[in-house]
Protein backbone atom coordinates (compact mmCIF):
# COMPACT_ATOMS: atom_id res chain seq x y z
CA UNK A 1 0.00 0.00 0.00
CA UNK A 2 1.70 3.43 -0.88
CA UNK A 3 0.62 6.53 1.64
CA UNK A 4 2.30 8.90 3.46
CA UNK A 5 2.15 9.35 7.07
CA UNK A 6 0.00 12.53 7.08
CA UNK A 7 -2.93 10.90 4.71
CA UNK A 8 -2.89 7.92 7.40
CA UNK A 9 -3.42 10.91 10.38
CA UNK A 10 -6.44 12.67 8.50
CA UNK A 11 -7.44 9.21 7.48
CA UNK A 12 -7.57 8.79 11.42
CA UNK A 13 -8.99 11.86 12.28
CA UNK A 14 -11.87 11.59 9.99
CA UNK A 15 -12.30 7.95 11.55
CA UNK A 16 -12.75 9.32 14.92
CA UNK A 17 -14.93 12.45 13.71
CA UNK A 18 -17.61 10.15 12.87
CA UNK A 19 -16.92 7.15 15.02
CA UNK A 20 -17.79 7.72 18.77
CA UNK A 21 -14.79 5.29 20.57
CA UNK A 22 -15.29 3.36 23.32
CA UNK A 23 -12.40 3.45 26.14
CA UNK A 24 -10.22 0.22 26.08
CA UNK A 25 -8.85 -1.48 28.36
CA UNK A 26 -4.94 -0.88 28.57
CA UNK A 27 -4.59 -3.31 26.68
CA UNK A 28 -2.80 -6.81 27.93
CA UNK A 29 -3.39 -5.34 31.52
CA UNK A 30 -7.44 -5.59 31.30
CA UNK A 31 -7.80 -2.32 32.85
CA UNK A 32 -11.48 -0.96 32.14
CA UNK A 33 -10.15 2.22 31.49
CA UNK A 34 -12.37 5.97 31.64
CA UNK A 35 -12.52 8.80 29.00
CA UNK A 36 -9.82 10.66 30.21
CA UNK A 37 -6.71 8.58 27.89
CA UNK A 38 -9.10 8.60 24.28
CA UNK A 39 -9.75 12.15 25.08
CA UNK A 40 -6.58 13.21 26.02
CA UNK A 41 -5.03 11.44 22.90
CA UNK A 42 -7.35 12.12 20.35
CA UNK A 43 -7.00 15.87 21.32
CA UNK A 44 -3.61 15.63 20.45
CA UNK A 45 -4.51 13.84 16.96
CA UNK A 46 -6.94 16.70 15.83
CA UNK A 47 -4.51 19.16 16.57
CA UNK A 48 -2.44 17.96 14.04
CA UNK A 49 -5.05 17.46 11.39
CA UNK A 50 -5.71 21.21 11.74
CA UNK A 51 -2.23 22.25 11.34
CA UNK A 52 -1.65 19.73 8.70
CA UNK A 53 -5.06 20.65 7.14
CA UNK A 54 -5.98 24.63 8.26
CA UNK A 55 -9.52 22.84 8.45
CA UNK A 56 -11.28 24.52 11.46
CA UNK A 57 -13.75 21.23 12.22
CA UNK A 58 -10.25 19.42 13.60
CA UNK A 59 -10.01 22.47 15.52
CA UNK A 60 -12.87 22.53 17.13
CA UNK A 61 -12.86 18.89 17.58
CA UNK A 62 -9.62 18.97 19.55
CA UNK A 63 -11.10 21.90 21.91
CA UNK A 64 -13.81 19.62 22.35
CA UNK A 65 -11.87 16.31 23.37
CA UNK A 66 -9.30 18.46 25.25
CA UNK A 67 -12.20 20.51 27.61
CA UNK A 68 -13.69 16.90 28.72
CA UNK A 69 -10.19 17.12 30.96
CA UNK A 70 -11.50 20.20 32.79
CA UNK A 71 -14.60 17.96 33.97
CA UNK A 72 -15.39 17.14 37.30
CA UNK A 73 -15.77 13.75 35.52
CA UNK A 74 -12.31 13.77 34.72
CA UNK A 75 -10.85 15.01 38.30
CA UNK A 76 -13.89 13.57 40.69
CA UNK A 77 -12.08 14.61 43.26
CA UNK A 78 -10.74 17.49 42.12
CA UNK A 79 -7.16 15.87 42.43
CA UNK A 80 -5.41 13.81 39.83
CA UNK A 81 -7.17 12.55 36.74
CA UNK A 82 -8.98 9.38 36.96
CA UNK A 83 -8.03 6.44 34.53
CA UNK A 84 -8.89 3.29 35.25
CA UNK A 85 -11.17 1.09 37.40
CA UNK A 86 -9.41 -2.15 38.21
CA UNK A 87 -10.15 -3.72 42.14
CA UNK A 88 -6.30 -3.84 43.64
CA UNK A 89 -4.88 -0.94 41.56
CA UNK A 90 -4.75 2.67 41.74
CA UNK A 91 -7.51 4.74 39.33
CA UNK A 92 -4.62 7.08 38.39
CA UNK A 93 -2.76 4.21 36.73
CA UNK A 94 0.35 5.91 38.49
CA UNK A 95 2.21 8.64 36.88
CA UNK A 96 1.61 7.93 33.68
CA UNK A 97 -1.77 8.88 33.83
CA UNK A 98 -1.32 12.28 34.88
CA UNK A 99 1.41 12.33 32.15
CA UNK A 100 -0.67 11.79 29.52
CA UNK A 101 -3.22 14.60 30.77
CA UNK A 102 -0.16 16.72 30.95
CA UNK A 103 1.08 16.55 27.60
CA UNK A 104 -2.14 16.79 26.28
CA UNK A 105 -3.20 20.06 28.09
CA UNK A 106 0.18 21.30 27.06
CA UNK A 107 -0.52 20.53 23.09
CA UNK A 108 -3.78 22.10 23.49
CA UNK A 109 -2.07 25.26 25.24
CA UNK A 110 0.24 25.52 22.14
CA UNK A 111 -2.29 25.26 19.40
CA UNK A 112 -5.25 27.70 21.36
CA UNK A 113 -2.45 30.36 23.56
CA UNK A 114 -5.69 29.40 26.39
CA UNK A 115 -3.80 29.57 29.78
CA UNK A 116 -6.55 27.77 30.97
CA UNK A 117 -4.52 24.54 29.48
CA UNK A 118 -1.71 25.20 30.97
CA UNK A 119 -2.83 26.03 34.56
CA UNK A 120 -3.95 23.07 34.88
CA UNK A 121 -1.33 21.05 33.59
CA UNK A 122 1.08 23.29 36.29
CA UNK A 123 -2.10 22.42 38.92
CA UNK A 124 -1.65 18.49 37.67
CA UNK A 125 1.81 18.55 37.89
CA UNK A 126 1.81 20.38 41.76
CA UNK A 127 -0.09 17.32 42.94
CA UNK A 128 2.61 15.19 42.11
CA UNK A 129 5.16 15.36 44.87
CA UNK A 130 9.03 14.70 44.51
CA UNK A 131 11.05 12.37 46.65
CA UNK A 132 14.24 15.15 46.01
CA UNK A 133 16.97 12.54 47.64
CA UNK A 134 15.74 9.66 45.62
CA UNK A 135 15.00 12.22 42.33
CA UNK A 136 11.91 10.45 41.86
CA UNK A 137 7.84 10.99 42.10
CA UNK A 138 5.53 9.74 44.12
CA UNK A 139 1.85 8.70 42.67
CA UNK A 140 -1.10 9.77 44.16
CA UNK A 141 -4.70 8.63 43.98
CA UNK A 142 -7.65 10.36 42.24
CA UNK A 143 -8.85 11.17 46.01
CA UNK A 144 -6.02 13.08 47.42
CA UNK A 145 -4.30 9.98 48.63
CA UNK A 146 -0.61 10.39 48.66
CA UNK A 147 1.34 6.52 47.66
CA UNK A 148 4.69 5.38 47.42
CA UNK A 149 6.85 6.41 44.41
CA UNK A 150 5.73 4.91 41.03
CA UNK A 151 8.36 2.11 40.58
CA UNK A 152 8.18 1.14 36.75
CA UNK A 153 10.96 3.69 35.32
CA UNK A 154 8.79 4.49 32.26
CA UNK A 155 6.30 6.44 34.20
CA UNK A 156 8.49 8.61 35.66
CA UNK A 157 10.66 9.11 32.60
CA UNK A 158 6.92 9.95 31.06
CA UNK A 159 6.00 11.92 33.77
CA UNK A 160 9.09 14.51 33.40
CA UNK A 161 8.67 14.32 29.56
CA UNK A 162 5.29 15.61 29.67
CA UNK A 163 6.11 17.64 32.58
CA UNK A 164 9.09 19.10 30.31
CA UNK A 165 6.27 20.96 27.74
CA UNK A 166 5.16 23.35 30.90
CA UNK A 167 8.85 24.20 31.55
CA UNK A 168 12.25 23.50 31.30
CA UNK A 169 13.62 26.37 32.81
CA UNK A 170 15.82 26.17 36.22
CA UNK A 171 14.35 29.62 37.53
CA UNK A 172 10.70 27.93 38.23
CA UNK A 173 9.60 24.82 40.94
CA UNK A 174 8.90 22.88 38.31
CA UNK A 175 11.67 22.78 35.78
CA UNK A 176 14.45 22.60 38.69
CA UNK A 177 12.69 19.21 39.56
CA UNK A 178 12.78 18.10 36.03
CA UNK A 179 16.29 19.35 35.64
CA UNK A 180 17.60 17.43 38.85
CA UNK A 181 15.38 14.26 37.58
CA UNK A 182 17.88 14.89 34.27
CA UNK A 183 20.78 15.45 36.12
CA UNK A 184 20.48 11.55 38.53
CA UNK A 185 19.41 9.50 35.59
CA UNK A 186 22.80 8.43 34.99
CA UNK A 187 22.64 6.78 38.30
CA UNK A 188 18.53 5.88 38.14
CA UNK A 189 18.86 4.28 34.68
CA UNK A 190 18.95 0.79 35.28
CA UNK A 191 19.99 -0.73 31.51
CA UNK A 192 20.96 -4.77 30.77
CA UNK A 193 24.68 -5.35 29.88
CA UNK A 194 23.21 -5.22 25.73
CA UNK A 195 21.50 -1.67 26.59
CA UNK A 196 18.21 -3.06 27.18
CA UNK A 197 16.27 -0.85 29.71
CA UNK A 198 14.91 -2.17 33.11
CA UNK A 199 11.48 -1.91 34.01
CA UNK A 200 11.23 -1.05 37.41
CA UNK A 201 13.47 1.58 38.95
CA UNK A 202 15.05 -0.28 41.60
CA UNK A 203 15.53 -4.10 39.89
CA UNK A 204 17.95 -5.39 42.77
CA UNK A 205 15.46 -4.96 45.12
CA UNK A 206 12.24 -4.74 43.35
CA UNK A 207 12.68 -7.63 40.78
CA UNK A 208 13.39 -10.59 42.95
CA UNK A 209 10.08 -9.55 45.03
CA UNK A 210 8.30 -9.60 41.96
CA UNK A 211 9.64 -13.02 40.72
CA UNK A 212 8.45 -14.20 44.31
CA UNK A 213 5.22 -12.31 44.45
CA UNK A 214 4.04 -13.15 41.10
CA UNK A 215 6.05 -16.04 40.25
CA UNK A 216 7.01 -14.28 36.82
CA UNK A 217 10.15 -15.61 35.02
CA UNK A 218 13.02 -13.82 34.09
CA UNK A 219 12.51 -14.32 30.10
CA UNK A 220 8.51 -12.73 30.73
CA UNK A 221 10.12 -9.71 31.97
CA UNK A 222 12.76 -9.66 29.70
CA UNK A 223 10.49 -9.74 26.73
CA UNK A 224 8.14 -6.87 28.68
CA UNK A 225 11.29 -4.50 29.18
CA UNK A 226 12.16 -5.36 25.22
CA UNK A 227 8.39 -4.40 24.28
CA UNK A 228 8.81 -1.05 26.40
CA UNK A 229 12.19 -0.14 25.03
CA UNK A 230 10.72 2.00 22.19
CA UNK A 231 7.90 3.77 24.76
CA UNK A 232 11.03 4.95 26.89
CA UNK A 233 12.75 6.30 23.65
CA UNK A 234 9.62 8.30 23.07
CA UNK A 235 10.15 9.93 26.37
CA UNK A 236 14.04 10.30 26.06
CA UNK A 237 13.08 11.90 22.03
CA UNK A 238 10.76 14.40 24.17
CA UNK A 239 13.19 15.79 26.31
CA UNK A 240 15.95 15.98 24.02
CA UNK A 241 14.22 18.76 22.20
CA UNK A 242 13.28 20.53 25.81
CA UNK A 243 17.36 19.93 27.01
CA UNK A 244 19.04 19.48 23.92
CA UNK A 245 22.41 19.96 25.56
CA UNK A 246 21.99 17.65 28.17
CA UNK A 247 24.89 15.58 29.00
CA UNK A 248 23.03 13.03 29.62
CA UNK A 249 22.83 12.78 25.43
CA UNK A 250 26.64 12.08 25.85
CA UNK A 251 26.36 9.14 28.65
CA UNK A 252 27.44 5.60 27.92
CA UNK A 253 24.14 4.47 29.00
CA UNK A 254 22.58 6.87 26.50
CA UNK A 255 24.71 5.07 24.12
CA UNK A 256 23.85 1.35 25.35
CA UNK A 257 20.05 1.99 25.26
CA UNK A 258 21.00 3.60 21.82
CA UNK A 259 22.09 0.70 20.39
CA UNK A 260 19.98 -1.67 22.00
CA UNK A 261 17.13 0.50 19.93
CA UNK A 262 18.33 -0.45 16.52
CA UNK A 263 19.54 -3.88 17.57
CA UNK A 264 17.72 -7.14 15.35
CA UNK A 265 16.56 -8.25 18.81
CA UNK A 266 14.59 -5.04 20.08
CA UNK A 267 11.52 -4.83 17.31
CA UNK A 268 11.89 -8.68 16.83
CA UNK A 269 10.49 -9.29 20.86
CA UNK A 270 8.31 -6.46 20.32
CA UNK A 271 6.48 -7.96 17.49
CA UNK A 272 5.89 -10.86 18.59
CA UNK A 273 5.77 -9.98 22.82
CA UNK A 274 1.61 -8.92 23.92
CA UNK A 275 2.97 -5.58 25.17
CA UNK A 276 5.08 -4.81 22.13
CA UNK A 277 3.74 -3.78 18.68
CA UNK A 278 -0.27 -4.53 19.51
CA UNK A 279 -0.26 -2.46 22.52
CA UNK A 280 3.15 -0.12 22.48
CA UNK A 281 3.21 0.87 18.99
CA UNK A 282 7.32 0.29 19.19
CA UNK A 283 7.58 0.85 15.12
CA UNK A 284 6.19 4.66 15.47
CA UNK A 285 8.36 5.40 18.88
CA UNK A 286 11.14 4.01 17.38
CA UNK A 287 10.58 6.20 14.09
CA UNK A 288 10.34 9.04 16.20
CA UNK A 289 13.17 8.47 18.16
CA UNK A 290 15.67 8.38 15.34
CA UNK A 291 14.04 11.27 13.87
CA UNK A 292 14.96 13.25 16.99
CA UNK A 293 18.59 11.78 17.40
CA UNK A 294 19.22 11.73 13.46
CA UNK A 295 22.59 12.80 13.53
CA UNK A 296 23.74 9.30 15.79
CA UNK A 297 22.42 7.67 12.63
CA UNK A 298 23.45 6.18 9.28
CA UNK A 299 20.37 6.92 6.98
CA UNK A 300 18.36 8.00 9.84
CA UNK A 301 15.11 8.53 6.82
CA UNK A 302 15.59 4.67 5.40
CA UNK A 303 15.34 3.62 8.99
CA UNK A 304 12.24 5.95 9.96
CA UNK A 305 10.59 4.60 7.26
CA UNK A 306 11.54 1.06 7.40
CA UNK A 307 10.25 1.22 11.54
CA UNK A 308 6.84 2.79 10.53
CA UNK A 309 6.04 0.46 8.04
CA UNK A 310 6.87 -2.24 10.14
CA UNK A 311 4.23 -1.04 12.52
CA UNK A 312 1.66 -0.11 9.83
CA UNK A 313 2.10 -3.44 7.82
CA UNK A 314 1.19 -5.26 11.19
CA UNK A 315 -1.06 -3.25 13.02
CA UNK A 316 -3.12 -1.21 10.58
CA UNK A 317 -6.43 -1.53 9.04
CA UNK A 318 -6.55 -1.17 4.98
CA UNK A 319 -9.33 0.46 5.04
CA UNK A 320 -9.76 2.60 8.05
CA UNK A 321 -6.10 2.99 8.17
CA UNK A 322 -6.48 2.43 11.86
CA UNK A 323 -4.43 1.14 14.45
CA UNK A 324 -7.23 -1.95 15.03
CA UNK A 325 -5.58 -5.31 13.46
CA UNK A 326 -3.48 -8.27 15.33
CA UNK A 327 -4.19 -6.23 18.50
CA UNK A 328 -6.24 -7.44 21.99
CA UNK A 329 -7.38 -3.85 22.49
CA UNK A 330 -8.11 -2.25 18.95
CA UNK A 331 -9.89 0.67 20.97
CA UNK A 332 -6.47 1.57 22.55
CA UNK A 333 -4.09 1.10 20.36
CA UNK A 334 -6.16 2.79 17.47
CA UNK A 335 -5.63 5.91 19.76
CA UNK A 336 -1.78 5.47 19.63
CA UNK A 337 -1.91 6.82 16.56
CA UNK A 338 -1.06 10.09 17.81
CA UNK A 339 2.86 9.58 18.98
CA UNK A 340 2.81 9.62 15.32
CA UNK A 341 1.63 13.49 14.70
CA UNK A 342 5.47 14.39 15.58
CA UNK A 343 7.02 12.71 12.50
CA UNK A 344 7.19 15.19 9.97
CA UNK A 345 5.24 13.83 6.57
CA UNK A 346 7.05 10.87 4.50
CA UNK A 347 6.24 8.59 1.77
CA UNK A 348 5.53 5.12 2.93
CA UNK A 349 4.83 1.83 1.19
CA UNK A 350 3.69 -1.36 3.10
């Protein structure tokens, strides 16, 4: 099929205009999930069909999505954003929840100049409190509840990523705790010997009780951290355009994980692993992360377009051109589409 990558976001957008979606369900983790993610991601979707298109009806489709965040159904509590509703878990699915309402409000702020966005994203992010010896955040629930620090290192490399679009400036609260999160994650990245990132944030300690709580084996969570590789890129590809001289950039971890991206192993697990291609779209964060780090790339294009046509040969509908096939959670997924919206336009053939 030949396309190009902004057809297959109108395509999507025009999908979603006249289809009312359903939340899903997070997908392998059977999470019946609220509003607050499609919203929040489909905001960010017709955002980008307006600037690709100047069509005001993606416009005001993306006010729309965006202002069901500044519900009370959204914040019951008038706390963090509510996402879930699974017995034993929290309804903010941790930080990256509140991450996801974040960058959303701060898209929204940068396509309407309405401070309203971004007041609340500042008011999301002041809920959130940091642990500033351990340079990490702690989650709290939907009714005010303070909890323990989110321990999967995704969601709190999300959480400052998203955080990063309000500020990134050391003069304000909130970009000095981004910039110290920045400054320890040379000693908070936790990475496998081939580069490979670790999925919790403390593995020596929080690992073996895992193994022994849940009985999991080493090769599930090995596969799971190869399947979230690419979502952590999409974070790292973020905040290298808010800190683009970070020396973190210049880190042998940085390097490892860098690798480790590109490596035959990394979208070979994620193909074929539950929480790889049908529920973390790894071909688009991959794409995007090369994009962003072109020049530590030979033929950074070929291999943009080579990773999204991966995805989109697997995982998207011929007709629709939705995110919907070979997937447990079409409804979710179909909504990923939007990491895509910051890939600048290419020709693709799949």
């Amino acid at each position: 099929m030949k396309t190009d990558l902004n057809t297959i976001i109108i395509k999507n957008a025009e999908h979603f205009l006249n289809n009312k979606t359903a939340p899903g369900h997070n997908g392998p983790y059977n999470d019946p999930e609220t509003y607050v993610r499609t919203h929040a991601h489909l905001s960010i979707l017709f955002f980008k069909a307006f600037k690709i298109t100047k069509n005001n009806k993606y416009k005001k489709e993306a006010i729309r999505q965006i202002n069901f965040l500044l519900l009370k159904e959204a914040r019951p509590y008038n706390s963090t954003f509510h996402y879930r509703n699974k017995k034993g878990k929290d309804k903010c699915n941790g930080l990256i929840g509140q991450a996801w309402s974040i960058e959303a409000l701060m898209i929204a702020y940068e396509n309407t100049k309405d401070i309203k966005y971004k007041n609340l994203a500042k008011q999301a992010f002041h809920y959130i409190n940091y642990h500033n010896f351990l340079s990490y955040w702690k989650k709290r629930e939907i009714n005010g509840k303070e909890l323990f620090l989110d321990l999967t290192f995704n969601h709190q490399l999300w959480f400052a990523a998203a955080s990063s679009l309000i500020s990134n400036s050391k003069k304000d609260s909130i970009g000095k705790e981004i910039n110290k999160f920045m400054d320890e994650l040379e000693n908070n990245l936790h990475i496998h010997k081939n580069g490979l990132i670790r999925h919790f944030i403390y593995p020596q300690i929080i690992t073996p009780l895992n193994f022994l709580m849940n009985k999991t084996s080493k090769k599930y969570l090995y596969t799971k951290e190869a399947s979230y590789h690419a979502f952590n890129l999409y974070a790292f590809a973020i905040l290298k355009q808010r800190f683009p001289s970070h020396k973190f950039w210049r880190s042998k971890k940085f390097k490892k994980l860098t690798q480790y991206a590109i490596s035959k192993e990394h979208l070979k697990i994620a193909e074929k692993n539950k929480y790889g291609f049908s529920y973390n779209p790894s071909g688009i964060e991959t794409a995007f992360f090369i994009y962003t780090f072109k020049e530590q790339f030979n033929k950074p294009s070929k291999m943009i377009k080579i990773a999204l046509e991966k995805q989109f040969r697997r995982n998207l509908n011929t007709k629709t051109l939705t995110l919907t096939e070979k997937t447990s959670d079409p409804n979710t997924l179909a909504l990923r589409i939007y990491e895509a919206t910051r890939i600048p336009n290419l020709k693709l053939d799949f």
